[in-house]
N, C-alpha and C. Protein backbone atom coordinates (compact mmCIF):
# COMPACT_ATOMS: atom_id res chain seq x y z
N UNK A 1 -56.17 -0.82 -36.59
CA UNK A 1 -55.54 0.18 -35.78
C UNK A 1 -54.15 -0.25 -35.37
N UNK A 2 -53.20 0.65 -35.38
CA UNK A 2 -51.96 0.37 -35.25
C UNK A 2 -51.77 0.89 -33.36
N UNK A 3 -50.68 -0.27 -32.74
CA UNK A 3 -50.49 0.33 -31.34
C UNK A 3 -49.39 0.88 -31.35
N UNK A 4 -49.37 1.39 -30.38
CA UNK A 4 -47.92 2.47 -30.45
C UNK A 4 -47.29 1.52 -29.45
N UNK A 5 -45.67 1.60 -29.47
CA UNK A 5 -44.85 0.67 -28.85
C UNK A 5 -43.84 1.89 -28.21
N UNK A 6 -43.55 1.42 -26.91
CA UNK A 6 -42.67 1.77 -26.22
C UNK A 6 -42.72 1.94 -24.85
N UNK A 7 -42.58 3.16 -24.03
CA UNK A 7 -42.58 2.85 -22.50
C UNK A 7 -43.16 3.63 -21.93
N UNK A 8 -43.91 3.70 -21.26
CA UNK A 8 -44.64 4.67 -20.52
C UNK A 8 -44.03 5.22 -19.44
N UNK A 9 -44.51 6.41 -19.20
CA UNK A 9 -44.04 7.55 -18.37
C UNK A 9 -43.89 6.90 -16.89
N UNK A 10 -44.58 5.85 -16.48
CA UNK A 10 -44.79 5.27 -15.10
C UNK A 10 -43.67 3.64 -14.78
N UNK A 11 -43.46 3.50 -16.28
CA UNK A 11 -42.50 2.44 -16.51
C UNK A 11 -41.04 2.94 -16.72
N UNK A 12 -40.94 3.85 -17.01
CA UNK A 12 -39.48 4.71 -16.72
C UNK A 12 -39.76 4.93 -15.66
N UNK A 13 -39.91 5.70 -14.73
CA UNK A 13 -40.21 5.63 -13.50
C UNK A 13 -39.65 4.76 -12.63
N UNK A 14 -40.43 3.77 -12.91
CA UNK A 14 -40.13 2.30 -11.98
C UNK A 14 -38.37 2.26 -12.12
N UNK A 15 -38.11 2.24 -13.75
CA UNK A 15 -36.83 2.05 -14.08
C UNK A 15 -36.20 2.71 -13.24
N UNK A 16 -35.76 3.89 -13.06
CA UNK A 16 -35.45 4.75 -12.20
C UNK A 16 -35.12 4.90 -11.17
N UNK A 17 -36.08 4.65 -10.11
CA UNK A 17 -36.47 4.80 -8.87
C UNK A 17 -35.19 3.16 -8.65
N UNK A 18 -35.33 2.15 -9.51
CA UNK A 18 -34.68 0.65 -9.36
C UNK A 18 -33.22 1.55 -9.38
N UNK A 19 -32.97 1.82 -10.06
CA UNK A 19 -31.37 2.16 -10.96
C UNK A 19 -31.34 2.91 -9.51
N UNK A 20 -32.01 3.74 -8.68
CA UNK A 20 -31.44 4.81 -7.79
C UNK A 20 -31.26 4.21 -6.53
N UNK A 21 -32.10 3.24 -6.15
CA UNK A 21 -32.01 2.38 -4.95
C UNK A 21 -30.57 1.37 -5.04
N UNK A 22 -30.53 0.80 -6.56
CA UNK A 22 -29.50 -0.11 -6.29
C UNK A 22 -27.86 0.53 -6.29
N UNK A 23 -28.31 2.07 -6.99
CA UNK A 23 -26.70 2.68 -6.76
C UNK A 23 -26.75 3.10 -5.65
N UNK A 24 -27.83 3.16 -4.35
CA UNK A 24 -27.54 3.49 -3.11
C UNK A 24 -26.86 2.68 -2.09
N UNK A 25 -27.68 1.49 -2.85
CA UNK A 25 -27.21 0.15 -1.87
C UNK A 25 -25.58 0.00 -2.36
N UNK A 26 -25.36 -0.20 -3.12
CA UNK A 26 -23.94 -0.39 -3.93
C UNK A 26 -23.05 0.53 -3.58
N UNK A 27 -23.39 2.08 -3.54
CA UNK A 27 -22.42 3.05 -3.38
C UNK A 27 -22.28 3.04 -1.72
N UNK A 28 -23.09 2.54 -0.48
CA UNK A 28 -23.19 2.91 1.16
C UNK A 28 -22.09 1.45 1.27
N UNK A 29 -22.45 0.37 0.42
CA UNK A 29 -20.86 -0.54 0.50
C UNK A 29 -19.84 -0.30 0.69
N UNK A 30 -19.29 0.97 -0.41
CA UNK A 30 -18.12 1.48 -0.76
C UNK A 30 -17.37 2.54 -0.01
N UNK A 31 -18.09 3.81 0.35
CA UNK A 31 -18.12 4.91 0.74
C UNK A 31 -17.18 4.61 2.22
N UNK A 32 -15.95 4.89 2.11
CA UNK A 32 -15.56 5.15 3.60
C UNK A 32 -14.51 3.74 3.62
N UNK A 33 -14.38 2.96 2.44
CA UNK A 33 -13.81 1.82 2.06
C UNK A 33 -12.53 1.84 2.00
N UNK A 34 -12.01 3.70 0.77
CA UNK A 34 -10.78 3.44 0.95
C UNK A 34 -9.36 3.56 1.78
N UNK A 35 -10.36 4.17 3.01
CA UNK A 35 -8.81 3.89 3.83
C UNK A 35 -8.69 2.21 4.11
N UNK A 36 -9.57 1.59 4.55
CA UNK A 36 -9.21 0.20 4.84
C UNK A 36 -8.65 -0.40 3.02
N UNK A 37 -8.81 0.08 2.23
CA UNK A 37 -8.21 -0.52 1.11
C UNK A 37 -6.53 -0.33 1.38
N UNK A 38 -6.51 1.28 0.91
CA UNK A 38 -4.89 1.94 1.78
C UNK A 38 -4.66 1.10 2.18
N UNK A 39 -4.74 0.81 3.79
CA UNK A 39 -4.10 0.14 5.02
C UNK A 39 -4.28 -1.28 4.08
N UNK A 40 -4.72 -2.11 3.56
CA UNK A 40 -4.86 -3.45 3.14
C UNK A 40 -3.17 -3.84 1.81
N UNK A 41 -3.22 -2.52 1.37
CA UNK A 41 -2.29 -2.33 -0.14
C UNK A 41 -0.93 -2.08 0.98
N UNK A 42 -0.88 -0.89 1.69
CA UNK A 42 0.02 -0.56 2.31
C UNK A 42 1.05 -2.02 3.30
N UNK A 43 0.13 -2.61 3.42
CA UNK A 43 0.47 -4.04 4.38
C UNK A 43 0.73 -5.24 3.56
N UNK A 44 0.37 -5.26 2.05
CA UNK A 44 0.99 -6.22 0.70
C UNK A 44 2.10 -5.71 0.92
N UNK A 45 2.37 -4.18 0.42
CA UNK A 45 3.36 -4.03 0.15
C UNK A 45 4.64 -3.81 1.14
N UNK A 46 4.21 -4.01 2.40
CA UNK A 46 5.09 -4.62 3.56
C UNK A 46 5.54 -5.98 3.46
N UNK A 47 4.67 -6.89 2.72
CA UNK A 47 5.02 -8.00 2.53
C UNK A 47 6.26 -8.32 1.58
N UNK A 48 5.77 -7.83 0.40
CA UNK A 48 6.56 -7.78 -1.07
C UNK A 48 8.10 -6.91 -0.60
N UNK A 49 8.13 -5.33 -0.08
CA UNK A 49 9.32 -5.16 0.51
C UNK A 49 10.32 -6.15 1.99
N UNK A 50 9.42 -7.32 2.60
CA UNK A 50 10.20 -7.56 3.49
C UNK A 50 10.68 -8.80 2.70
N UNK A 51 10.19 -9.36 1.63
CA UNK A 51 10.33 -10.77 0.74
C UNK A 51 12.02 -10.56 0.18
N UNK A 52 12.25 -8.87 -0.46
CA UNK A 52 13.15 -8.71 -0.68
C UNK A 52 14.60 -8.47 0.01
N UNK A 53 13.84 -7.93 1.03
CA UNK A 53 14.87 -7.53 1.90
C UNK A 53 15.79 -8.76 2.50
N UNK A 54 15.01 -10.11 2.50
CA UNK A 54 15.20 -11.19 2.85
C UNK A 54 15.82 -12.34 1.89
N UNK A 55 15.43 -11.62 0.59
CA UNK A 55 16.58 -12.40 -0.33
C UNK A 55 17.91 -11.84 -0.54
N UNK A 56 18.05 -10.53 -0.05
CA UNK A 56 19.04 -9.50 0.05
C UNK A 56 19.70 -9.85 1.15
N UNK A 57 19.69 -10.25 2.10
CA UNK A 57 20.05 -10.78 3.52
C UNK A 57 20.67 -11.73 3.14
N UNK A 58 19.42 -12.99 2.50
CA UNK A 58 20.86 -14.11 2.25
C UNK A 58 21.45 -14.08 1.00
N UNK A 59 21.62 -13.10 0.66
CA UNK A 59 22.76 -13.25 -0.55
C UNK A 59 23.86 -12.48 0.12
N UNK A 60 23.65 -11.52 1.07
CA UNK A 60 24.65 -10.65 1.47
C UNK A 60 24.79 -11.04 3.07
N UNK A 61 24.48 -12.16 3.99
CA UNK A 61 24.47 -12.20 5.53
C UNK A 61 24.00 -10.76 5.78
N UNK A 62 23.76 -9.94 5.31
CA UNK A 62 23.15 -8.74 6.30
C UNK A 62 21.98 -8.32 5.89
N UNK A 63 21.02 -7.65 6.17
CA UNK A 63 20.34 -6.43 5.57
C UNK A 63 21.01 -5.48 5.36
N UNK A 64 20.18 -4.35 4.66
CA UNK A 64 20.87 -3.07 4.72
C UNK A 64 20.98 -2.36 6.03
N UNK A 65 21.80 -1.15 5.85
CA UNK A 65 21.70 -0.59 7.09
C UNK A 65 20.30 0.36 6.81
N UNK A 66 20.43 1.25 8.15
CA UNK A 66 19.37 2.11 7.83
C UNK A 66 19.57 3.23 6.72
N UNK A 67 20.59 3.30 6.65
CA UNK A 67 21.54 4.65 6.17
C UNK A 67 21.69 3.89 4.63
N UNK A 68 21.94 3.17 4.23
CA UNK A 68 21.34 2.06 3.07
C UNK A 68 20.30 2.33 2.09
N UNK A 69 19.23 2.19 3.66
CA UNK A 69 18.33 2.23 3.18
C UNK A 69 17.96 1.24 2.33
N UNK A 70 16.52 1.46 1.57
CA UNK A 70 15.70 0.41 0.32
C UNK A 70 16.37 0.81 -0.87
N UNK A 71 16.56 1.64 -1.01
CA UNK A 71 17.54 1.94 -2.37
C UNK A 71 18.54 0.54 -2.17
N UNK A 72 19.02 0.34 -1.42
CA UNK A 72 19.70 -1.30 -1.83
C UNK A 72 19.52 -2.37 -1.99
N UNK A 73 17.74 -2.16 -2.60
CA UNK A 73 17.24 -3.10 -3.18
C UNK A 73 17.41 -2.66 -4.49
N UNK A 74 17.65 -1.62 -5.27
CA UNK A 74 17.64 -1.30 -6.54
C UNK A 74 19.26 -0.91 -7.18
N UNK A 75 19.97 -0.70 -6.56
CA UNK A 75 21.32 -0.46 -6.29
C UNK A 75 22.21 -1.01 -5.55
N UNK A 76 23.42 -1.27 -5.76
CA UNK A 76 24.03 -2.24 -5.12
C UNK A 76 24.91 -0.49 -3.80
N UNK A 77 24.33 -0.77 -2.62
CA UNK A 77 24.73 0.21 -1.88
C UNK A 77 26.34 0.57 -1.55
N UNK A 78 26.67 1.56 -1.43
CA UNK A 78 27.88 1.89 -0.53
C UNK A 78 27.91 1.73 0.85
N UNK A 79 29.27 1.65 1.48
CA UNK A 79 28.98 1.90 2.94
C UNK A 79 28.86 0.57 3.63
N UNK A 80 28.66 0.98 4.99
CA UNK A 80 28.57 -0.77 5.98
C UNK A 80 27.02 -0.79 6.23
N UNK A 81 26.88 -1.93 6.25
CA UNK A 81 27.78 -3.50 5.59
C UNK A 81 27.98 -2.99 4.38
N UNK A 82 29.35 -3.62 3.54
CA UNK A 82 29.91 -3.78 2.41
C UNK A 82 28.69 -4.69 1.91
N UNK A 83 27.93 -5.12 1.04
CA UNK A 83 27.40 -6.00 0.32
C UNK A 83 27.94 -7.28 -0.21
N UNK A 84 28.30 -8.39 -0.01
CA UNK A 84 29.41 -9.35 -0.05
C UNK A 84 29.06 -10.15 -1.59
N UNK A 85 27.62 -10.17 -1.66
CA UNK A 85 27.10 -10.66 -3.09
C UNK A 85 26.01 -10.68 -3.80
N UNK A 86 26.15 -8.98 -3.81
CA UNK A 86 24.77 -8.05 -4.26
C UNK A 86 24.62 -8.43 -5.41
N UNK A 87 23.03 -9.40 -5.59
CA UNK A 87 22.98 -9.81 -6.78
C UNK A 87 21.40 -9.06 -7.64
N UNK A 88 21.30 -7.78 -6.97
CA UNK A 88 19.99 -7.15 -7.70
C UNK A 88 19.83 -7.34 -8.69
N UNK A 89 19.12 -6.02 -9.32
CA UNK A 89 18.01 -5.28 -8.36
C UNK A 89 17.07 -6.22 -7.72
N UNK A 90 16.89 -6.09 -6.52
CA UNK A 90 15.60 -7.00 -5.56
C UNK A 90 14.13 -6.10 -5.95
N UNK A 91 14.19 -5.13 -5.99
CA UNK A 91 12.71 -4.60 -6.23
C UNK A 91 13.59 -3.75 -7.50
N UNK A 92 12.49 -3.66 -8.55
CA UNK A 92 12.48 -2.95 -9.99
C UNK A 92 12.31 -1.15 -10.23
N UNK A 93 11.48 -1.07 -8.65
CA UNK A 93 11.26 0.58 -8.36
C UNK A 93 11.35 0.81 -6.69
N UNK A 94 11.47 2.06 -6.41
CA UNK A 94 11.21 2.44 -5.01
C UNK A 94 9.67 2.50 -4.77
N UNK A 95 9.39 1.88 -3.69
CA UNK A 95 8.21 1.48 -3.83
C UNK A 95 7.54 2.44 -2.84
N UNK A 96 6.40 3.31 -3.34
CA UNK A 96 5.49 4.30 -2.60
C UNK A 96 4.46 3.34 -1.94
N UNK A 97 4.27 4.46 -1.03
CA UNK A 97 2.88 4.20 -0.27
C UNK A 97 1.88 4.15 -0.91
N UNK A 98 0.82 3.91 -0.22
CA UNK A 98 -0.85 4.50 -1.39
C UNK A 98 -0.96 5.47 -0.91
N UNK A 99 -0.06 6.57 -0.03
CA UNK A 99 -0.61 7.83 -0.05
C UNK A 99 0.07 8.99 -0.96
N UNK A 100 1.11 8.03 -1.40
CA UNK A 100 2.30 8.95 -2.45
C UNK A 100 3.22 9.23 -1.84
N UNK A 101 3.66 8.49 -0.46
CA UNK A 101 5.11 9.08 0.03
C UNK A 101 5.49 7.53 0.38
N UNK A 102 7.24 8.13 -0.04
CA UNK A 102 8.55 6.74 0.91
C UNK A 102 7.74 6.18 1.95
N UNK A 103 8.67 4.92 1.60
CA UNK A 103 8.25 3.94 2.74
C UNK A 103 9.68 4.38 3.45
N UNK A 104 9.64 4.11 4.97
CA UNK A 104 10.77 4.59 5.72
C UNK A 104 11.08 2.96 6.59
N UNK A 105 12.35 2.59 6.18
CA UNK A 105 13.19 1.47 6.35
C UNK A 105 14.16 1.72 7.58
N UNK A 106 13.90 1.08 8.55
CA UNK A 106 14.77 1.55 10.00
C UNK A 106 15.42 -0.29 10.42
N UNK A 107 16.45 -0.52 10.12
CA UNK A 107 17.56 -1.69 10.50
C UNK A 107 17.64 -1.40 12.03
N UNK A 108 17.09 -2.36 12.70
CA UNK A 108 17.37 -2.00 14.36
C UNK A 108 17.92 -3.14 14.56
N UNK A 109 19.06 -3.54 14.04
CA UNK A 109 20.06 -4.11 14.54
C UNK A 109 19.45 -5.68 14.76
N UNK A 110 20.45 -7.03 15.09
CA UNK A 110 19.69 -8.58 15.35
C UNK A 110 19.06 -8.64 14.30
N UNK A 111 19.16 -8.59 13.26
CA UNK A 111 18.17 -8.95 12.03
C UNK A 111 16.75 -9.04 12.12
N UNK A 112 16.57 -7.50 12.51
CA UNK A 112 14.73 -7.22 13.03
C UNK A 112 15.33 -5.53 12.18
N UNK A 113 14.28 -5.79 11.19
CA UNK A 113 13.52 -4.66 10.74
C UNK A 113 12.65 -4.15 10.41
N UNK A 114 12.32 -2.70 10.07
CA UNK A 114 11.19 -2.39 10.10
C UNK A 114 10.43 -1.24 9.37
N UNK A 115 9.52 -1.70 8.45
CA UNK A 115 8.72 -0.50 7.61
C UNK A 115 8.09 -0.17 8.04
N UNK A 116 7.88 1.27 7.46
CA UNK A 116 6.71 2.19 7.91
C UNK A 116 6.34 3.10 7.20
N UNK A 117 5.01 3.16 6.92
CA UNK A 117 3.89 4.49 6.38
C UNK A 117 3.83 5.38 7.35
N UNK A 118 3.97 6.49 6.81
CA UNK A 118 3.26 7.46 7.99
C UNK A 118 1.86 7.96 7.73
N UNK A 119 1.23 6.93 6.88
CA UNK A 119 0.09 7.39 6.41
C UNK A 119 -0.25 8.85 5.52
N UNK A 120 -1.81 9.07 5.58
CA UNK A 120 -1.49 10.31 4.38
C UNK A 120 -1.21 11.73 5.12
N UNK A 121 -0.48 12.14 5.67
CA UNK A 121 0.02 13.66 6.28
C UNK A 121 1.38 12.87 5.96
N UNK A 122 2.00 11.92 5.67
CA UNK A 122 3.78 11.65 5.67
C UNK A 122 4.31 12.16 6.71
N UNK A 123 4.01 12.30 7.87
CA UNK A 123 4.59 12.85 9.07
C UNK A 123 4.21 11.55 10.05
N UNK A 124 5.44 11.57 11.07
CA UNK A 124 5.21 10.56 12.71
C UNK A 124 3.93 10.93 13.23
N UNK A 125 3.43 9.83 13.38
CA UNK A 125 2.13 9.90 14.74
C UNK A 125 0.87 10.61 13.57
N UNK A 126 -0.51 10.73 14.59
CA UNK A 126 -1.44 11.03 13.64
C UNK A 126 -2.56 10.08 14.21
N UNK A 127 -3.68 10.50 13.46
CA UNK A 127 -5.26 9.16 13.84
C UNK A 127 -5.42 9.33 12.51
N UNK A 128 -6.42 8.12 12.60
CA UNK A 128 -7.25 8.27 11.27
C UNK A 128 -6.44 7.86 10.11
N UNK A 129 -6.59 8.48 9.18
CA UNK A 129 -5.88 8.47 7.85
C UNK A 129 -4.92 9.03 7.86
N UNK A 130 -4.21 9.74 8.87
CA UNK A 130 -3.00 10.21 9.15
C UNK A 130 -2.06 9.08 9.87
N UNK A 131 -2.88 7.93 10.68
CA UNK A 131 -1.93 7.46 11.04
C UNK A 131 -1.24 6.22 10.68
N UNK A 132 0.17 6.23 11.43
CA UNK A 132 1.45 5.35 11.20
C UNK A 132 0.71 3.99 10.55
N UNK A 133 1.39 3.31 10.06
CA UNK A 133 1.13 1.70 9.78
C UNK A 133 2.69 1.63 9.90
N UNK A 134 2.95 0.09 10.44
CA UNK A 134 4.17 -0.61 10.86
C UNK A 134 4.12 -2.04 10.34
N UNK A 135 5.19 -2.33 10.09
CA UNK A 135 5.55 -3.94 9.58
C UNK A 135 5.19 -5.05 10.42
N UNK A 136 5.79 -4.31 11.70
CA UNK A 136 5.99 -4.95 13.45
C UNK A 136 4.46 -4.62 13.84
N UNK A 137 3.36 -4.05 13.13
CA UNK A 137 1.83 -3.58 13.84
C UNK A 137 2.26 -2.11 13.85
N UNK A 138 0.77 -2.10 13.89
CA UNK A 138 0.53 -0.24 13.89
C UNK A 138 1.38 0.46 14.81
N UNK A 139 1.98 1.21 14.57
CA UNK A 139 3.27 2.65 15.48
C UNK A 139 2.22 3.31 16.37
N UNK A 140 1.12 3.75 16.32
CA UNK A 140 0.17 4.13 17.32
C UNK A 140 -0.95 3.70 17.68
């Protein structure tokens, strides 16, 4: 007599029921993760824009102005400060948020500056996933 080979209706099952528990456990990890990812990427890339801004400083004694702007990391800017020995490009692109909008670059004078997300609405102020992230700590 020949046996028949393969899986029974109660052994898929098992399979199953395994595969559904462990994508529960795996997916309740994740779920609700990516704003703290956002805010984690958003705050690299505070890092990586202030790295530049700071090799831009000492090649030129200044930062940019506000009016400058980050574009004078990719362009050698017009305007005051004159740039004394703009040796770009410091960053290769204008660098977005993770929500898809400008980062907003504010020169407040004493060589203290400061980035900012406005999170995902791109507007001042907000909770949640709407709100600010700052270079200097969170704006709200």
């Amino acid at each position: 007599m020949k046996k028949s080979t393969g899986f029974t209706l109660i052994e898929l099952m098992v399979v199953l029921v395994i595969i559904a528990v462990l994508t529960g456990l795996v997916a309740q990890n994740f779920i609700g993760r990516d704003h703290e990812a956002r805010v984690g990427a958003a705050r690299a890339d505070f890092t990586s824009i202030e790295n530049a801004l700071t090799t831009y400083r000492l090649d030129n004694q200044n930062y940019p102005s506000t009016e400058q702007g980050i574009d004078a990391l990719m362009s050698q800017p017009g305007g005051s400060p004159v740039p004394r020995n703009w040796r770009g490009p410091y960053l290769r692109r204008a660098p977005i948020d993770p929500w898809g909008n400008p980062y907003v670059y504010i020169n407040q004078g004493s060589n203290q500056i400061e980035i900012i997300s406005y999170g995902a609405d791109g507007q001042p102020g907000g909770a949640g996933d709407d709100a600010d992230l700052s270079s200097l700590g969170d704006s709200n």
